[in-house]
PDB file of N, CA and C in Angstrom:
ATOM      1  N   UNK A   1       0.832  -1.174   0.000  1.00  0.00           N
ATOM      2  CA  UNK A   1       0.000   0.000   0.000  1.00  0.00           C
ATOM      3  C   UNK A   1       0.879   1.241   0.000  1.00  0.00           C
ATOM      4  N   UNK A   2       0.661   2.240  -0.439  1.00  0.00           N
ATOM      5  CA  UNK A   2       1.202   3.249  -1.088  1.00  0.00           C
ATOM      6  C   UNK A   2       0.481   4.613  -0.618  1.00  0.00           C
ATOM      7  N   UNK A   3       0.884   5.616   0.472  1.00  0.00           N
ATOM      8  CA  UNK A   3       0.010   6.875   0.414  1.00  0.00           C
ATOM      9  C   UNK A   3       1.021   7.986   0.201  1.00  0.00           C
ATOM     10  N   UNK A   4       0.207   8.998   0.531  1.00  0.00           N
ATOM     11  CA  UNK A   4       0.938  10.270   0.261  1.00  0.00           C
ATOM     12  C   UNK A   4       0.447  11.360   1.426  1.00  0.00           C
ATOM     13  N   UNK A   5       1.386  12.170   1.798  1.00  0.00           N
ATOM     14  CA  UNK A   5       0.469  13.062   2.641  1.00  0.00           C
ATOM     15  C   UNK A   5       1.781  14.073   1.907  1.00  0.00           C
ATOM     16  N   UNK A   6       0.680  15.327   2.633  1.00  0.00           N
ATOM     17  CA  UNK A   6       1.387  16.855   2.731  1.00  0.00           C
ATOM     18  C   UNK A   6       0.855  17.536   3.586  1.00  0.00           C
ATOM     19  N   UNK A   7       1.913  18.415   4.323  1.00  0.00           N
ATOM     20  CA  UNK A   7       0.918  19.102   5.719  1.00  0.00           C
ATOM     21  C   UNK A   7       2.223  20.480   6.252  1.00  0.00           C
ATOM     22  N   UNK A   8       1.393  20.912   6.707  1.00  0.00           N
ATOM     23  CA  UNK A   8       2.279  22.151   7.403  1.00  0.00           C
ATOM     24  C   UNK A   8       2.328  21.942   8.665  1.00  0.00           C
ATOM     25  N   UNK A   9       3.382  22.345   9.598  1.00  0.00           N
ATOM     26  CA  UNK A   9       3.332  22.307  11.161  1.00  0.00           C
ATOM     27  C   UNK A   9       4.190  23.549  11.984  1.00  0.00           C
ATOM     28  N   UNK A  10       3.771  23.665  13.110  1.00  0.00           N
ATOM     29  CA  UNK A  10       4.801  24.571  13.303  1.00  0.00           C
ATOM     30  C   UNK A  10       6.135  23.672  13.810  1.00  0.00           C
ATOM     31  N   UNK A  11       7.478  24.701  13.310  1.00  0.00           N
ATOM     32  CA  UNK A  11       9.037  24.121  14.540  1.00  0.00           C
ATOM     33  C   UNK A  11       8.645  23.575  14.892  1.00  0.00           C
ATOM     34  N   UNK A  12       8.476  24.174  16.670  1.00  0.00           N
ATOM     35  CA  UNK A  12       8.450  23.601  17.306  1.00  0.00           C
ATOM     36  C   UNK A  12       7.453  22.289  17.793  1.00  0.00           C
ATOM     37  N   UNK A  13       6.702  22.172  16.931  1.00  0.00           N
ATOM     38  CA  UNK A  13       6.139  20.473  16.598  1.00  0.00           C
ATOM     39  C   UNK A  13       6.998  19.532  16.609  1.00  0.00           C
ATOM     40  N   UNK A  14       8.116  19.827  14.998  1.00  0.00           N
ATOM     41  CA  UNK A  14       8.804  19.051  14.596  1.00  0.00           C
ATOM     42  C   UNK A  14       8.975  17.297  15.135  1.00  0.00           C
ATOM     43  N   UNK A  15       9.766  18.007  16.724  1.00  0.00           N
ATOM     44  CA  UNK A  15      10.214  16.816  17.751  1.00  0.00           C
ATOM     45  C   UNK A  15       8.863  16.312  17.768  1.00  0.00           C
ATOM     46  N   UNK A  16       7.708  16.633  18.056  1.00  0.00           N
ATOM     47  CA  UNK A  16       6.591  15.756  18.514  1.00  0.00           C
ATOM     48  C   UNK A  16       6.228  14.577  17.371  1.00  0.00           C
ATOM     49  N   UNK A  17       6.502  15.426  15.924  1.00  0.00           N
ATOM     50  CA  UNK A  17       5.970  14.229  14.624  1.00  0.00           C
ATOM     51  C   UNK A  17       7.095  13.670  14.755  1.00  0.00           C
ATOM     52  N   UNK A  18       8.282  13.603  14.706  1.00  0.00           N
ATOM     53  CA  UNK A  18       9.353  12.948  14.480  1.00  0.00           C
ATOM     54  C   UNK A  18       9.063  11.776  15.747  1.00  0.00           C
ATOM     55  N   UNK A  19       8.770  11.962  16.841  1.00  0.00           N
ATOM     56  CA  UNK A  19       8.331  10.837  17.806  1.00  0.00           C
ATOM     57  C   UNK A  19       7.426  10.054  17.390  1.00  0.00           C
ATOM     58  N   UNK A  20       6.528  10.731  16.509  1.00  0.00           N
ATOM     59  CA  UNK A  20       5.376   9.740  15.885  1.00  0.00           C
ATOM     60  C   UNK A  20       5.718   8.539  14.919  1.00  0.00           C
ATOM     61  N   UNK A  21       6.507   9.532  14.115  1.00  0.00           N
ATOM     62  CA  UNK A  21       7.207   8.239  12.794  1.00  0.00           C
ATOM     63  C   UNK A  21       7.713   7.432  13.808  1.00  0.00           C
ATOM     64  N   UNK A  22       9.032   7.719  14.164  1.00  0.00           N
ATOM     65  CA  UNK A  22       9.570   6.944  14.962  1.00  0.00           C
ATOM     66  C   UNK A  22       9.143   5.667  15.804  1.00  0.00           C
ATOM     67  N   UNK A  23       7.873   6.167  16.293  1.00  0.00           N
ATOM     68  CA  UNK A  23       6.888   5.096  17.097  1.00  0.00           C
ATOM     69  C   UNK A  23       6.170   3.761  15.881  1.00  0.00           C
ATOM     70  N   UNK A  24       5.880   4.553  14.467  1.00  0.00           N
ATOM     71  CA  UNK A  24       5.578   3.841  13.507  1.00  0.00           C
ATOM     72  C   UNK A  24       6.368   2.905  13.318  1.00  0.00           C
ATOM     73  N   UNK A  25       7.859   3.576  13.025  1.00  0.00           N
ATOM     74  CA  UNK A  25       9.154   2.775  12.523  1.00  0.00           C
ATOM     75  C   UNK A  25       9.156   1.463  13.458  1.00  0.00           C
ATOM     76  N   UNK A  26       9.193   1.586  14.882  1.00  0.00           N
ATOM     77  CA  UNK A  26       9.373   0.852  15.540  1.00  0.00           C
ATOM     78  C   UNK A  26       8.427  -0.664  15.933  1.00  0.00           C
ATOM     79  N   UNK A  27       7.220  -0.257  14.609  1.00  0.00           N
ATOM     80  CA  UNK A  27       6.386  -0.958  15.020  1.00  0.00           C
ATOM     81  C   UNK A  27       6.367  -3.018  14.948  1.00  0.00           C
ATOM     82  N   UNK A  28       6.370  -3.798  15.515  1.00  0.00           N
ATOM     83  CA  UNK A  28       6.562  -5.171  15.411  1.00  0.00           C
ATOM     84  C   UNK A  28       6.035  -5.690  13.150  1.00  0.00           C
ATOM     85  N   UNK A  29       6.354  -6.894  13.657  1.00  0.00           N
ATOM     86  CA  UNK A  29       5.601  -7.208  11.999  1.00  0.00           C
ATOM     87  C   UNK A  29       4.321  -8.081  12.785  1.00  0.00           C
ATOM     88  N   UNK A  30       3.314  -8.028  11.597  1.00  0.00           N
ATOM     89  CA  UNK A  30       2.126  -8.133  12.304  1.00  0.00           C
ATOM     90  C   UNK A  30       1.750  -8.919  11.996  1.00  0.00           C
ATOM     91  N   UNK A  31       2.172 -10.227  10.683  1.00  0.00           N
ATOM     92  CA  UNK A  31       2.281 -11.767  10.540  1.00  0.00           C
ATOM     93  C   UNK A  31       3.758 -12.335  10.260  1.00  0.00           C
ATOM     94  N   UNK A  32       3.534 -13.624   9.533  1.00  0.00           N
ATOM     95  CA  UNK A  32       4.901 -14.444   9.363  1.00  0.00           C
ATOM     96  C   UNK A  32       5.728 -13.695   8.642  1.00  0.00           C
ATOM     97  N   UNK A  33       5.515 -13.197   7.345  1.00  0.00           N
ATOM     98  CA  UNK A  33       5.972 -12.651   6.459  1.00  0.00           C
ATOM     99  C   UNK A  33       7.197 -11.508   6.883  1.00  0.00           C
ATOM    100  N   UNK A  34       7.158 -10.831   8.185  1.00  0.00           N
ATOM    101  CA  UNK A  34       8.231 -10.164   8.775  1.00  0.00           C
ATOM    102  C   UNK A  34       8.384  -8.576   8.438  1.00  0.00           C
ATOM    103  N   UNK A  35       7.484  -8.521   7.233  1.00  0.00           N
ATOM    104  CA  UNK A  35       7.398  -7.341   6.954  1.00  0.00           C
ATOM    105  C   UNK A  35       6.551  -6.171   8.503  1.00  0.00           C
ATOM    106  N   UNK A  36       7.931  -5.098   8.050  1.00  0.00           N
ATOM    107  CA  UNK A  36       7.551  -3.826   8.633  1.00  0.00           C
ATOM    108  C   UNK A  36       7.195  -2.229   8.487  1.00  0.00           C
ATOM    109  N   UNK A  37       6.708  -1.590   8.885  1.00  0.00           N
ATOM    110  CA  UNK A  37       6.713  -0.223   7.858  1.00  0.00           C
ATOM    111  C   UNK A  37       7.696  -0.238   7.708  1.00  0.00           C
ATOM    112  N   UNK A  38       7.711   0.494   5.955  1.00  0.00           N
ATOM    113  CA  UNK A  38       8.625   0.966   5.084  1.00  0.00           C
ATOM    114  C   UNK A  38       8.112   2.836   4.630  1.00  0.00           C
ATOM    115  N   UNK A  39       8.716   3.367   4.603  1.00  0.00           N
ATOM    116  CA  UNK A  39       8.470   4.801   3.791  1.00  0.00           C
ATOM    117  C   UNK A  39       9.795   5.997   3.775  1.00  0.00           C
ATOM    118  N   UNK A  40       9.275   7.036   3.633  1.00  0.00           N
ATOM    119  CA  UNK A  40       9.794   8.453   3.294  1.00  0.00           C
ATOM    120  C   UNK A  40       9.461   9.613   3.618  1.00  0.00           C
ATOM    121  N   UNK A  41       9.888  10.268   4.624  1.00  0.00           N
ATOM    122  CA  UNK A  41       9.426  11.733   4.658  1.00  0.00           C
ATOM    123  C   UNK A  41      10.183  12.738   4.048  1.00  0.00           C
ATOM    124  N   UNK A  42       9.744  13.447   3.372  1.00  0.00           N
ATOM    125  CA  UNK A  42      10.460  14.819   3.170  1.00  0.00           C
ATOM    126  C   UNK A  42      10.342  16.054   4.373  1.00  0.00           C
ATOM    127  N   UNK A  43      11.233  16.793   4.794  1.00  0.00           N
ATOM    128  CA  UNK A  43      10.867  17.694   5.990  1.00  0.00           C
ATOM    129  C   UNK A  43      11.876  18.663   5.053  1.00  0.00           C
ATOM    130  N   UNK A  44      11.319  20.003   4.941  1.00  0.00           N
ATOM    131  CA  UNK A  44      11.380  21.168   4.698  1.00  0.00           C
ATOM    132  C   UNK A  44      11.381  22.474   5.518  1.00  0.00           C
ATOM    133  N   UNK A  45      12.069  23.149   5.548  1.00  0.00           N
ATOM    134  CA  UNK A  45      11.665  24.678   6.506  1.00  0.00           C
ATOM    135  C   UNK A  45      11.746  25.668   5.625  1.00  0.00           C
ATOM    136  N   UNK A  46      11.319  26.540   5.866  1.00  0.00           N
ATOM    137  CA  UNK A  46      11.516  28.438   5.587  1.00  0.00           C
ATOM    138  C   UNK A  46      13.105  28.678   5.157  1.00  0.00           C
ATOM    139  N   UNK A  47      13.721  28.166   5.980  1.00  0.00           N
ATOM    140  CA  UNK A  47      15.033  28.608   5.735  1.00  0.00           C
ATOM    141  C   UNK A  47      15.545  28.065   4.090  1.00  0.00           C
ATOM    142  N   UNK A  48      14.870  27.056   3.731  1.00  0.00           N
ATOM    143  CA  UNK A  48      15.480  26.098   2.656  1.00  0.00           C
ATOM    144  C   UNK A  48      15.995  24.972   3.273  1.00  0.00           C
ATOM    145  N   UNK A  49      16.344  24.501   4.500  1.00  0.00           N
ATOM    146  CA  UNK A  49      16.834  23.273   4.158  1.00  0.00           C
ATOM    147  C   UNK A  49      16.048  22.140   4.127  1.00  0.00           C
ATOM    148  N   UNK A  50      16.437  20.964   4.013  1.00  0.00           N
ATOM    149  CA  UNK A  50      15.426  19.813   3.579  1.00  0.00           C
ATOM    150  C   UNK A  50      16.557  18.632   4.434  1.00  0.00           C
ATOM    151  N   UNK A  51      15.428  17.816   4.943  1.00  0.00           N
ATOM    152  CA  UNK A  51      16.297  16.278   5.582  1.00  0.00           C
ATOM    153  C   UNK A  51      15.394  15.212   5.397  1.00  0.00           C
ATOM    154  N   UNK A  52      15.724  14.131   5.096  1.00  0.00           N
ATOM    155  CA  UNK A  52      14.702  12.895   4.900  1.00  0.00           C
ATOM    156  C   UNK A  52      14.592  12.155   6.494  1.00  0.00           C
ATOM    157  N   UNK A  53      13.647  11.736   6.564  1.00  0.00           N
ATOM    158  CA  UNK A  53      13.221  10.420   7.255  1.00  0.00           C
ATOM    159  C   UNK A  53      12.694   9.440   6.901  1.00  0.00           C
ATOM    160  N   UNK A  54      13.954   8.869   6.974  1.00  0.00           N
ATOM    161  CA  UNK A  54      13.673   7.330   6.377  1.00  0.00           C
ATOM    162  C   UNK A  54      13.137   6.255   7.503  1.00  0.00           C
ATOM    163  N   UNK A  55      12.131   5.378   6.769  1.00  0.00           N
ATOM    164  CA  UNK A  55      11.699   4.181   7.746  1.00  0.00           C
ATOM    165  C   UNK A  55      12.179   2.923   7.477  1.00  0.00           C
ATOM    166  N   UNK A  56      12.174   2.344   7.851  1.00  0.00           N
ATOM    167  CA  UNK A  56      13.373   1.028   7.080  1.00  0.00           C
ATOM    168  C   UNK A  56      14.147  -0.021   8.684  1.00  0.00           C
ATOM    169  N   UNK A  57      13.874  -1.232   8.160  1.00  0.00           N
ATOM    170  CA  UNK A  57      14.603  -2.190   9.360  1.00  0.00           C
ATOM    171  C   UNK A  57      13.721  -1.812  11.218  1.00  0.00           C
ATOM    172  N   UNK A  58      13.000  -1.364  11.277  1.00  0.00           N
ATOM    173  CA  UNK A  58      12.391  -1.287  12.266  1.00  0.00           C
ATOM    174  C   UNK A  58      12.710  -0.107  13.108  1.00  0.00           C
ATOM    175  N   UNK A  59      13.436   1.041  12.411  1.00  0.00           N
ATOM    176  CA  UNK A  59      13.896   2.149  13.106  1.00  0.00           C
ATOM    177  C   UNK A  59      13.863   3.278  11.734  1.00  0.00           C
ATOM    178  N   UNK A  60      13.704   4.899  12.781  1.00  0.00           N
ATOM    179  CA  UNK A  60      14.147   5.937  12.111  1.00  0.00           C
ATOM    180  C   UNK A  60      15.171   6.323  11.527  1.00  0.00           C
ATOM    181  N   UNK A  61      15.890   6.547  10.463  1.00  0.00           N
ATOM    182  CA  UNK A  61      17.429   6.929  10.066  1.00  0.00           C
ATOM    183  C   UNK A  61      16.938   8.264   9.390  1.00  0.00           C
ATOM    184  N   UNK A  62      17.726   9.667  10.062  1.00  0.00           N
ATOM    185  CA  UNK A  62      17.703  11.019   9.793  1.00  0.00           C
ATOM    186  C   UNK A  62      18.845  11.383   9.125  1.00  0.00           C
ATOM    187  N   UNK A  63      18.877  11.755   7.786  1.00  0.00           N
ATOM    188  CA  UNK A  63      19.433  12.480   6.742  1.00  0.00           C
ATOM    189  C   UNK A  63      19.362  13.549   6.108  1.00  0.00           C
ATOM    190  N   UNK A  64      20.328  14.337   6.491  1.00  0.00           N
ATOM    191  CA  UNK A  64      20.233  15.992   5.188  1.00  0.00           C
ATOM    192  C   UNK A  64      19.905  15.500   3.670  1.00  0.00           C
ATOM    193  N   UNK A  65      19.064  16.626   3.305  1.00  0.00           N
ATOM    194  CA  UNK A  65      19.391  16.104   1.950  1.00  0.00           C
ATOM    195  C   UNK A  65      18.818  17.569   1.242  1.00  0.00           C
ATOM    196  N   UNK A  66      20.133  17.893   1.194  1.00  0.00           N
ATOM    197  CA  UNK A  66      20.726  19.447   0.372  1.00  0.00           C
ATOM    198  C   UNK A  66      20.262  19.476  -1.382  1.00  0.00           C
ATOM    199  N   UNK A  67      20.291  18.103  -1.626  1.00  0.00           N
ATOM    200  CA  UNK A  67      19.667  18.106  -2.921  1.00  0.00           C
ATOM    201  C   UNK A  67      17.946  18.541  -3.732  1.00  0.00           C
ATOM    202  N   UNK A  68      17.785  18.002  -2.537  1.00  0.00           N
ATOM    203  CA  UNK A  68      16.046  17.864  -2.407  1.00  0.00           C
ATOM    204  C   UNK A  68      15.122  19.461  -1.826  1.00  0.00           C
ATOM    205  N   UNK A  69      16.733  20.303  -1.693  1.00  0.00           N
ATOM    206  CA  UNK A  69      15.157  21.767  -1.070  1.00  0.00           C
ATOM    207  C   UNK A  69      14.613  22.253  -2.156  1.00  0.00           C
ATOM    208  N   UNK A  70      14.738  22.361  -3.307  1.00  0.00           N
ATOM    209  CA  UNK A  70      13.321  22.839  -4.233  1.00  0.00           C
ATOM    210  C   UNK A  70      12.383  21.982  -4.201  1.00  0.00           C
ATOM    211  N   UNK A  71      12.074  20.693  -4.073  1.00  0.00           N
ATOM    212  CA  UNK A  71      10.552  20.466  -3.267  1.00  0.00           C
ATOM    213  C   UNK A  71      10.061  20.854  -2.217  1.00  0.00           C
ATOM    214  N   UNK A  72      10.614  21.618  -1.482  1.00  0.00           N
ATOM    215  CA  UNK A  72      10.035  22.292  -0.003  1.00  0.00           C
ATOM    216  C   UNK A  72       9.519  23.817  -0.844  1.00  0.00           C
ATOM    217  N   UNK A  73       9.542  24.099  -2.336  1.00  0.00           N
ATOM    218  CA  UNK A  73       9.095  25.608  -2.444  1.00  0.00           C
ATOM    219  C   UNK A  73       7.345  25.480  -2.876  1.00  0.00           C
TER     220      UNK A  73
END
């Protein structure tokens, strides 16, 4: 399954969604098959910069990604 979101938040949110994925990431597999969430966030600010959050292996991994700030315009 495949979604998409887009949303605005304030800063100081940030830490609160980033606890959320995180809680996602962490989530068990829920039959045999072992599969766990998988996805992608893009995070953007005002300033221009851009960092991914990746979901993957049962945890959060946080990355700059300097390439990617013209999708935050």
């Amino acid at each position: 399954m495949r979604a998409r979101y887009s949303g605005d938040i304030r800063e100081g949110e940030l830490g609160w969604l980033r606890e959320q994925v995180a809680e996602l990431a962490a989530l068990p597999p829920v039959d045999d098959d072992g599969d766990r969430p998988r996805g992608l966030f893009l995070v953007t600010d005002e300033r221009g910069t851009a960092a991914t959050w990746q979901i993957r292996d049962g945890a959060l991994h946080d990355q700059p990604a300097p390439d990617l700030t013209w999708l935050g315009d």
